[in-house]
N, C-alpha and C. Protein backbone atom coordinates (compact mmCIF):
# COMPACT_ATOMS: atom_id res chain seq x y z
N UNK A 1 187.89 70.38 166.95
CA UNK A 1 187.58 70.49 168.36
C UNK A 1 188.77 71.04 169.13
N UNK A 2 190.17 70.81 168.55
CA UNK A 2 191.11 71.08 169.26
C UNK A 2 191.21 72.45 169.59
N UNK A 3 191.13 72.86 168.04
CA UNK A 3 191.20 74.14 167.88
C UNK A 3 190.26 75.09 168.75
N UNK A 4 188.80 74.81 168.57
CA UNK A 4 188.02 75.37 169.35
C UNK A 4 188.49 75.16 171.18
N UNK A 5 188.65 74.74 171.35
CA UNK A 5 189.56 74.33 173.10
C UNK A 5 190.23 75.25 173.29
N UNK A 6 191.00 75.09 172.07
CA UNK A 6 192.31 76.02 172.41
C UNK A 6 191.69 77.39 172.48
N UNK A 7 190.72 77.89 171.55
CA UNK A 7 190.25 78.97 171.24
C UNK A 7 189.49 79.49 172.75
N UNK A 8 188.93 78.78 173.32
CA UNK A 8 187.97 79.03 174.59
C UNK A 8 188.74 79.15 175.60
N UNK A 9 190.06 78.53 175.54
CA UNK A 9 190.83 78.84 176.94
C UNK A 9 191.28 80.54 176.56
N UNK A 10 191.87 80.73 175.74
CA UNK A 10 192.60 81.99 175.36
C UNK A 10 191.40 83.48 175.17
N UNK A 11 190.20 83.06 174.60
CA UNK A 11 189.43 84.19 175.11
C UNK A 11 188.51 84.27 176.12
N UNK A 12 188.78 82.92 177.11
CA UNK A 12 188.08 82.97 178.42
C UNK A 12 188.86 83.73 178.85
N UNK A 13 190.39 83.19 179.15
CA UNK A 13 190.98 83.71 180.31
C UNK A 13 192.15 84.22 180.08
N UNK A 14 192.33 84.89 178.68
CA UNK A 14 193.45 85.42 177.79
C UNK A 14 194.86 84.00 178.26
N UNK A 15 195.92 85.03 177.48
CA UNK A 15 197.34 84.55 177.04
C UNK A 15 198.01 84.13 178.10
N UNK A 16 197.53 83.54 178.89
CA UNK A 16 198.34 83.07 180.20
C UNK A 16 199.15 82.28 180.21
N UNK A 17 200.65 81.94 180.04
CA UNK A 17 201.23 80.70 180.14
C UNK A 17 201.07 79.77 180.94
N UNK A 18 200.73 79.75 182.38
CA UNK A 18 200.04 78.73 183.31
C UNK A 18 199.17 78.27 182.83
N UNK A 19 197.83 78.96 182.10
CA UNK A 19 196.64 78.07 181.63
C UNK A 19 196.70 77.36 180.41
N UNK A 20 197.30 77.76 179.38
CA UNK A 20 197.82 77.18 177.72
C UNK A 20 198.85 75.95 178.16
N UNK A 21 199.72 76.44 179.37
CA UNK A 21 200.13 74.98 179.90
C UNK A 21 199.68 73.89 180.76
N UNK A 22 198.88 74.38 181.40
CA UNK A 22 198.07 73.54 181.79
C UNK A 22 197.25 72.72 180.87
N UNK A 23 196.39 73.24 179.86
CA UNK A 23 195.51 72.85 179.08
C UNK A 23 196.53 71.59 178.13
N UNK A 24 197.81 72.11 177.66
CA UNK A 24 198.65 71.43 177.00
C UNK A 24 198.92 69.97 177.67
N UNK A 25 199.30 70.48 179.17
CA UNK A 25 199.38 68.87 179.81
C UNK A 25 198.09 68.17 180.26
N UNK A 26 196.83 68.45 179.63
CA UNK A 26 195.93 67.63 179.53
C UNK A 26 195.88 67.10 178.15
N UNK A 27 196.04 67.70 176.97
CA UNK A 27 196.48 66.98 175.91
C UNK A 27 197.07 66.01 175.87
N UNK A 28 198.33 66.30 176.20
CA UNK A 28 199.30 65.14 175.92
C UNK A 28 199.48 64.17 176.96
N UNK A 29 198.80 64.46 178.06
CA UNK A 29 198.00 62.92 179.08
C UNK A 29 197.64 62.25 178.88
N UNK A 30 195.96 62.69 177.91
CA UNK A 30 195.49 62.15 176.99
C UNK A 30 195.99 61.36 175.84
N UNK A 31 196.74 61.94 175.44
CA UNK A 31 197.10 61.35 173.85
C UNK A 31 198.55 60.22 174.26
N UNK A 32 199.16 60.26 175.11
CA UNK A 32 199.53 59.16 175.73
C UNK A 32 199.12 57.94 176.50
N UNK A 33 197.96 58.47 177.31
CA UNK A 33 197.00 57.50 177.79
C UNK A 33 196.29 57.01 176.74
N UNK A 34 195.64 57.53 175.94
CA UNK A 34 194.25 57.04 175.19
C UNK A 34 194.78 56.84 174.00
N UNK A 35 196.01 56.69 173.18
CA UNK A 35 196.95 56.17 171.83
C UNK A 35 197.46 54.72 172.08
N UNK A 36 197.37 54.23 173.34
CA UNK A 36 198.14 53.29 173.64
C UNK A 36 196.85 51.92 173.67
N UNK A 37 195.97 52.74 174.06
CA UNK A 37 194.22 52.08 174.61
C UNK A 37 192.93 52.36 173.39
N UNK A 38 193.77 52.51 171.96
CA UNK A 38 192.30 52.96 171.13
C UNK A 38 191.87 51.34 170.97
N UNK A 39 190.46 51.83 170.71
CA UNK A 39 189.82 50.57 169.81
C UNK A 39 190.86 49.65 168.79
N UNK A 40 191.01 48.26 168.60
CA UNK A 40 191.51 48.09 167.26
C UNK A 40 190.79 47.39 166.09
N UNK A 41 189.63 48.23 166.47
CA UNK A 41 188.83 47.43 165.66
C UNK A 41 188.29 48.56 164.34
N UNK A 42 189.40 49.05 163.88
CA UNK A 42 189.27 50.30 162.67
C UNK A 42 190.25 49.53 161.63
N UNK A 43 189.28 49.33 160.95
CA UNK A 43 189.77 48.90 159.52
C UNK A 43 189.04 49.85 158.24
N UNK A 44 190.58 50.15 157.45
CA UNK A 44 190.37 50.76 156.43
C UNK A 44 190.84 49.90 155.01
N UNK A 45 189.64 50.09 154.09
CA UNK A 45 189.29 49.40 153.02
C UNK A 45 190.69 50.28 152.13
N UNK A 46 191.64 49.69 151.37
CA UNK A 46 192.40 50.33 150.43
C UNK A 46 191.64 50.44 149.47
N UNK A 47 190.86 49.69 148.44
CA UNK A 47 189.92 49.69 147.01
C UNK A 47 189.25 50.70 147.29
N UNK A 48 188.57 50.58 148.37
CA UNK A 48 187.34 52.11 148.27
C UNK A 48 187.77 52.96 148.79
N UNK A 49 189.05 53.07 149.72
CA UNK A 49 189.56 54.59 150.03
C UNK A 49 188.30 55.05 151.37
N UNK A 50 187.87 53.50 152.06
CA UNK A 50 186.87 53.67 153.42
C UNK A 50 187.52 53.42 154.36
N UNK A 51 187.08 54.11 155.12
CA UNK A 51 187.75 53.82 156.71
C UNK A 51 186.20 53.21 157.28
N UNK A 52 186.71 52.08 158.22
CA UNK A 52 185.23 51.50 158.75
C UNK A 52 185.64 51.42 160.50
N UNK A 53 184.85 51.84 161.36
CA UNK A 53 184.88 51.30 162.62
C UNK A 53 183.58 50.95 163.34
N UNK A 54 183.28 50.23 164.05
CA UNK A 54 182.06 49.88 164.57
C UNK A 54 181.12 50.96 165.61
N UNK A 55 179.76 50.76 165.62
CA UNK A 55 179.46 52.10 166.41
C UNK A 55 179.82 52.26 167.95
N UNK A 56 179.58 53.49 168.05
CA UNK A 56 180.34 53.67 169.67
C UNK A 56 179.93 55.23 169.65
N UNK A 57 179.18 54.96 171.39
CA UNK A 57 178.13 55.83 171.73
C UNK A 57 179.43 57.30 171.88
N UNK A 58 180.88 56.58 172.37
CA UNK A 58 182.13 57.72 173.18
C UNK A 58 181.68 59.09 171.95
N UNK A 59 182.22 59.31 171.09
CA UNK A 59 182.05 59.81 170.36
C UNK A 59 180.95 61.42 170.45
N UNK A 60 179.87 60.99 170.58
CA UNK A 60 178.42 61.31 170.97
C UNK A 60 178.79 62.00 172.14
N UNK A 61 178.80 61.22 173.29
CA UNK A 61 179.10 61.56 174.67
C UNK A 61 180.35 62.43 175.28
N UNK A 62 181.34 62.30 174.05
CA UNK A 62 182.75 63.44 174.27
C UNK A 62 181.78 64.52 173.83
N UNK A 63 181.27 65.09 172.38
CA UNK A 63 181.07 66.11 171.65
C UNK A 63 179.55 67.15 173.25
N UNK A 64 179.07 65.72 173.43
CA UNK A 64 177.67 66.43 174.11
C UNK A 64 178.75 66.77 175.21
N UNK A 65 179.59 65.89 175.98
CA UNK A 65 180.31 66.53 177.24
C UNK A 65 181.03 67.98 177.28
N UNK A 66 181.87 68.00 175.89
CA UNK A 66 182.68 69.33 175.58
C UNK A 66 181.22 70.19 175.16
N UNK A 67 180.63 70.54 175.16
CA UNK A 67 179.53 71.31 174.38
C UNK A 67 178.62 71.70 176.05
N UNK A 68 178.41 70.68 176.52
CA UNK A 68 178.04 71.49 178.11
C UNK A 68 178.67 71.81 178.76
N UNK A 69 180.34 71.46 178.75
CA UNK A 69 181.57 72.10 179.72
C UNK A 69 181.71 73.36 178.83
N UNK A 70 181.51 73.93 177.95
CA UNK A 70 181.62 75.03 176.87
C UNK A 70 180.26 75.84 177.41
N UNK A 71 179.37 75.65 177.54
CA UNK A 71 178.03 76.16 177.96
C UNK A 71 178.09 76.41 179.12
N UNK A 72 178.27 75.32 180.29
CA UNK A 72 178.69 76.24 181.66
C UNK A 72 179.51 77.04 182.04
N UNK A 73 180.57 77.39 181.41
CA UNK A 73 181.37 78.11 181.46
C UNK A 73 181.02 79.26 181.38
N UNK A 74 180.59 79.15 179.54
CA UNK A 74 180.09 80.71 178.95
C UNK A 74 179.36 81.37 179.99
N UNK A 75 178.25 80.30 180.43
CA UNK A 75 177.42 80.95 181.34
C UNK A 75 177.62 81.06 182.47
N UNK A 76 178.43 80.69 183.16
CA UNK A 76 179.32 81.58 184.20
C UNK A 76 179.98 83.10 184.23
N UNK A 77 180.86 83.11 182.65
CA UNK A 77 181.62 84.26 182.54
C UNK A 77 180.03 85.24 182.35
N UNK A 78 179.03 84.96 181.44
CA UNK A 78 178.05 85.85 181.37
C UNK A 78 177.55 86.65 182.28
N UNK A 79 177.00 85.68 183.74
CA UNK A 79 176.38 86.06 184.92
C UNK A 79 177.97 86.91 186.05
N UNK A 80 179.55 86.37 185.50
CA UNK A 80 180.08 87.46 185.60
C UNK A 80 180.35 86.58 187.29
N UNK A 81 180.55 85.21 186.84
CA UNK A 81 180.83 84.42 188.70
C UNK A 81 181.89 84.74 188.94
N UNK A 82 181.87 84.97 190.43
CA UNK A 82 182.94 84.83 191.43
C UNK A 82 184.04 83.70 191.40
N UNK A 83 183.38 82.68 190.79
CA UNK A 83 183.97 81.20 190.40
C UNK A 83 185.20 81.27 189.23
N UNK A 84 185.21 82.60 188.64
CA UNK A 84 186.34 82.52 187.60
C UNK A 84 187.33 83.32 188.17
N UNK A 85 187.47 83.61 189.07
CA UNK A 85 188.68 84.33 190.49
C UNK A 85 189.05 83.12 190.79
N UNK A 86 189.11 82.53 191.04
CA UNK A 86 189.28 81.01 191.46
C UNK A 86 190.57 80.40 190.46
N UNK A 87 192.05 80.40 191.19
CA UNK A 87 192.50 79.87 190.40
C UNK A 87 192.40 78.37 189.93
N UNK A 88 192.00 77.99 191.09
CA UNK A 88 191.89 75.98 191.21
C UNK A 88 190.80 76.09 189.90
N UNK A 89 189.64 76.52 190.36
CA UNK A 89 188.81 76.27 188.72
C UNK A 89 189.18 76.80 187.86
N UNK A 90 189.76 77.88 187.24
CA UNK A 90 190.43 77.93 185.92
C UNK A 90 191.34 76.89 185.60
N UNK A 91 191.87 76.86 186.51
CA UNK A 91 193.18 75.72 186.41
C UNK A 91 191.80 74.11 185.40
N UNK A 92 191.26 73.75 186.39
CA UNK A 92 190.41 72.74 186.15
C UNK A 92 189.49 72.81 185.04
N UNK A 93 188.86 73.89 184.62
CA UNK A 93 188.36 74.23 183.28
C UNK A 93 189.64 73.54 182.13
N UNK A 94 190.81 74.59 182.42
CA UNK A 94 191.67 74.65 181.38
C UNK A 94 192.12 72.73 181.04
N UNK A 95 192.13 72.57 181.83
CA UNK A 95 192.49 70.52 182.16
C UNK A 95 191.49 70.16 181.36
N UNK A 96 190.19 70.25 181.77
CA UNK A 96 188.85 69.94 181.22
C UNK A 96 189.54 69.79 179.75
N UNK A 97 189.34 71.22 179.24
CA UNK A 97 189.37 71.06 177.77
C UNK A 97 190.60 70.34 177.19
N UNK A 98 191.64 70.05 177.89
CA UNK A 98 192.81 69.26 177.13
C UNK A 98 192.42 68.42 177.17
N UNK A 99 192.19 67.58 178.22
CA UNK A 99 191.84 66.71 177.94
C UNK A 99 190.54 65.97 177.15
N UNK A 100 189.84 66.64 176.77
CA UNK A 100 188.66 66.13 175.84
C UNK A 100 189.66 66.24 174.46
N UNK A 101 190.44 67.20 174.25
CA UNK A 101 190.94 67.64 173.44
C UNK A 101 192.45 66.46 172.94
N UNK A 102 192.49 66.16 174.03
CA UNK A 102 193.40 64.93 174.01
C UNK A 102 193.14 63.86 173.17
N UNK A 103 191.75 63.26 173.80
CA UNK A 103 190.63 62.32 173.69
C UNK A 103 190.15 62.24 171.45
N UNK A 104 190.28 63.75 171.32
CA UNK A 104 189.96 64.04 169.73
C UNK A 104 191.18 63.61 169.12
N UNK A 105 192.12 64.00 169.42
CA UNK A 105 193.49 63.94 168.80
C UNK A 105 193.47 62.19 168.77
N UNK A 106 193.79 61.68 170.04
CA UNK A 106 193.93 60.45 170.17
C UNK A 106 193.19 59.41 169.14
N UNK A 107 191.79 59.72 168.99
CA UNK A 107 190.88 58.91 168.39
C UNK A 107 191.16 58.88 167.10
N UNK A 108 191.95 60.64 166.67
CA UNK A 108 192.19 60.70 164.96
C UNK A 108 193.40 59.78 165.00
N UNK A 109 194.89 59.86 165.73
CA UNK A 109 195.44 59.37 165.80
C UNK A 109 195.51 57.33 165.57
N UNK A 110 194.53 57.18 166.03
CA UNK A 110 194.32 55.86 166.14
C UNK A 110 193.56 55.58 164.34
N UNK A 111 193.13 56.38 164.26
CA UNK A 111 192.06 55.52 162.55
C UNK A 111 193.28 56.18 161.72
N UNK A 112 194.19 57.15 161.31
CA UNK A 112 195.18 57.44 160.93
C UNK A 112 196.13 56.68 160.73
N UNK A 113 196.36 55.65 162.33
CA UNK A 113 197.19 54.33 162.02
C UNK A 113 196.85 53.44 161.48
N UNK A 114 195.35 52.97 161.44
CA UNK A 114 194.95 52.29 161.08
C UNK A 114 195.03 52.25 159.36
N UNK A 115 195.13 53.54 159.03
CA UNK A 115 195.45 53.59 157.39
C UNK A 115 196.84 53.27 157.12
N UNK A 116 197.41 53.24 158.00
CA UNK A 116 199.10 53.21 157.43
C UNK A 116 199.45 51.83 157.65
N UNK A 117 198.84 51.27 158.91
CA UNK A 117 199.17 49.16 158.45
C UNK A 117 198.31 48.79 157.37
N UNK A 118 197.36 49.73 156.98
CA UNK A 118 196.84 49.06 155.95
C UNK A 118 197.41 48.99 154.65
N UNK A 119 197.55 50.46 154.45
CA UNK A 119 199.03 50.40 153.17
C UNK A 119 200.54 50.00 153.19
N UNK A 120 200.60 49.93 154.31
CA UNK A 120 202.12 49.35 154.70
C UNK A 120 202.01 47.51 154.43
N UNK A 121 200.81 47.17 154.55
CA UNK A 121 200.43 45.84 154.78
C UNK A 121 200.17 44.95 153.38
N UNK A 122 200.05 45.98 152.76
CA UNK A 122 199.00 45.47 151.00
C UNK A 122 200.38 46.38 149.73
N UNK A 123 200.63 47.20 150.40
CA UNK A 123 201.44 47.77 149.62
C UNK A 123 201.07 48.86 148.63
């Protein structure tokens, strides 16, 4: 997902250092805010080499959110809006996607740790 983010800012609105930085400090907003606040309820099995966490709708609701902020967009640049002159909304697109993009990182981040107290823990 990251990748794709990254990919949509750069052929929306090309190589801009304002927008790749912008987008960047929605990342790492994210991944400071939401690393500190994951679930801790991810436990990974060492014998079976499973990672287990309980269900949770976020998940669902990030992928459908980034997937219609990806869709209105497109279909903005398509119809060719006046709305992408706009630096405040590029600016705010580009945020958009870090931060969802944040939100991905963060969540891997968190079941990732969760493997390492587990082997750190059992040995």
């Amino acid at each position: 997902m990251t990748r794709f983010s990254l990919l949509g800012v750069i052929v929306l609105f090309g190589i801009v250092p304002l927008y790749l930085g912008v987008w960047s400090v929605g990342v790492m907003t994210c991944l400071l805010a939401v690393n500190y606040t994951m679930p801790r309820d991810v436990k990974f099995n060492q014998q079976k080499q499973q990672l287990t966490t309980f269900g949770s709708w976020l998940p669902l609701g990030l992928v459908v959110a980034t997937f219609i902020l990806h869709y209105q967009v497109f279909r903005l640049c398509f119809n060719d809006s006046p709305a992408l002159d706009a630096l405040s909304f590029v600016i705010s697109i580009c945020l958009l996607y870090g931060i969802f993009s944040g939100i991905f990182i963060a969540r891997c981040l968190g079941m990732l740790r969760a493997i390492k107290q587990t082997v750190n823990l059992y040995g």
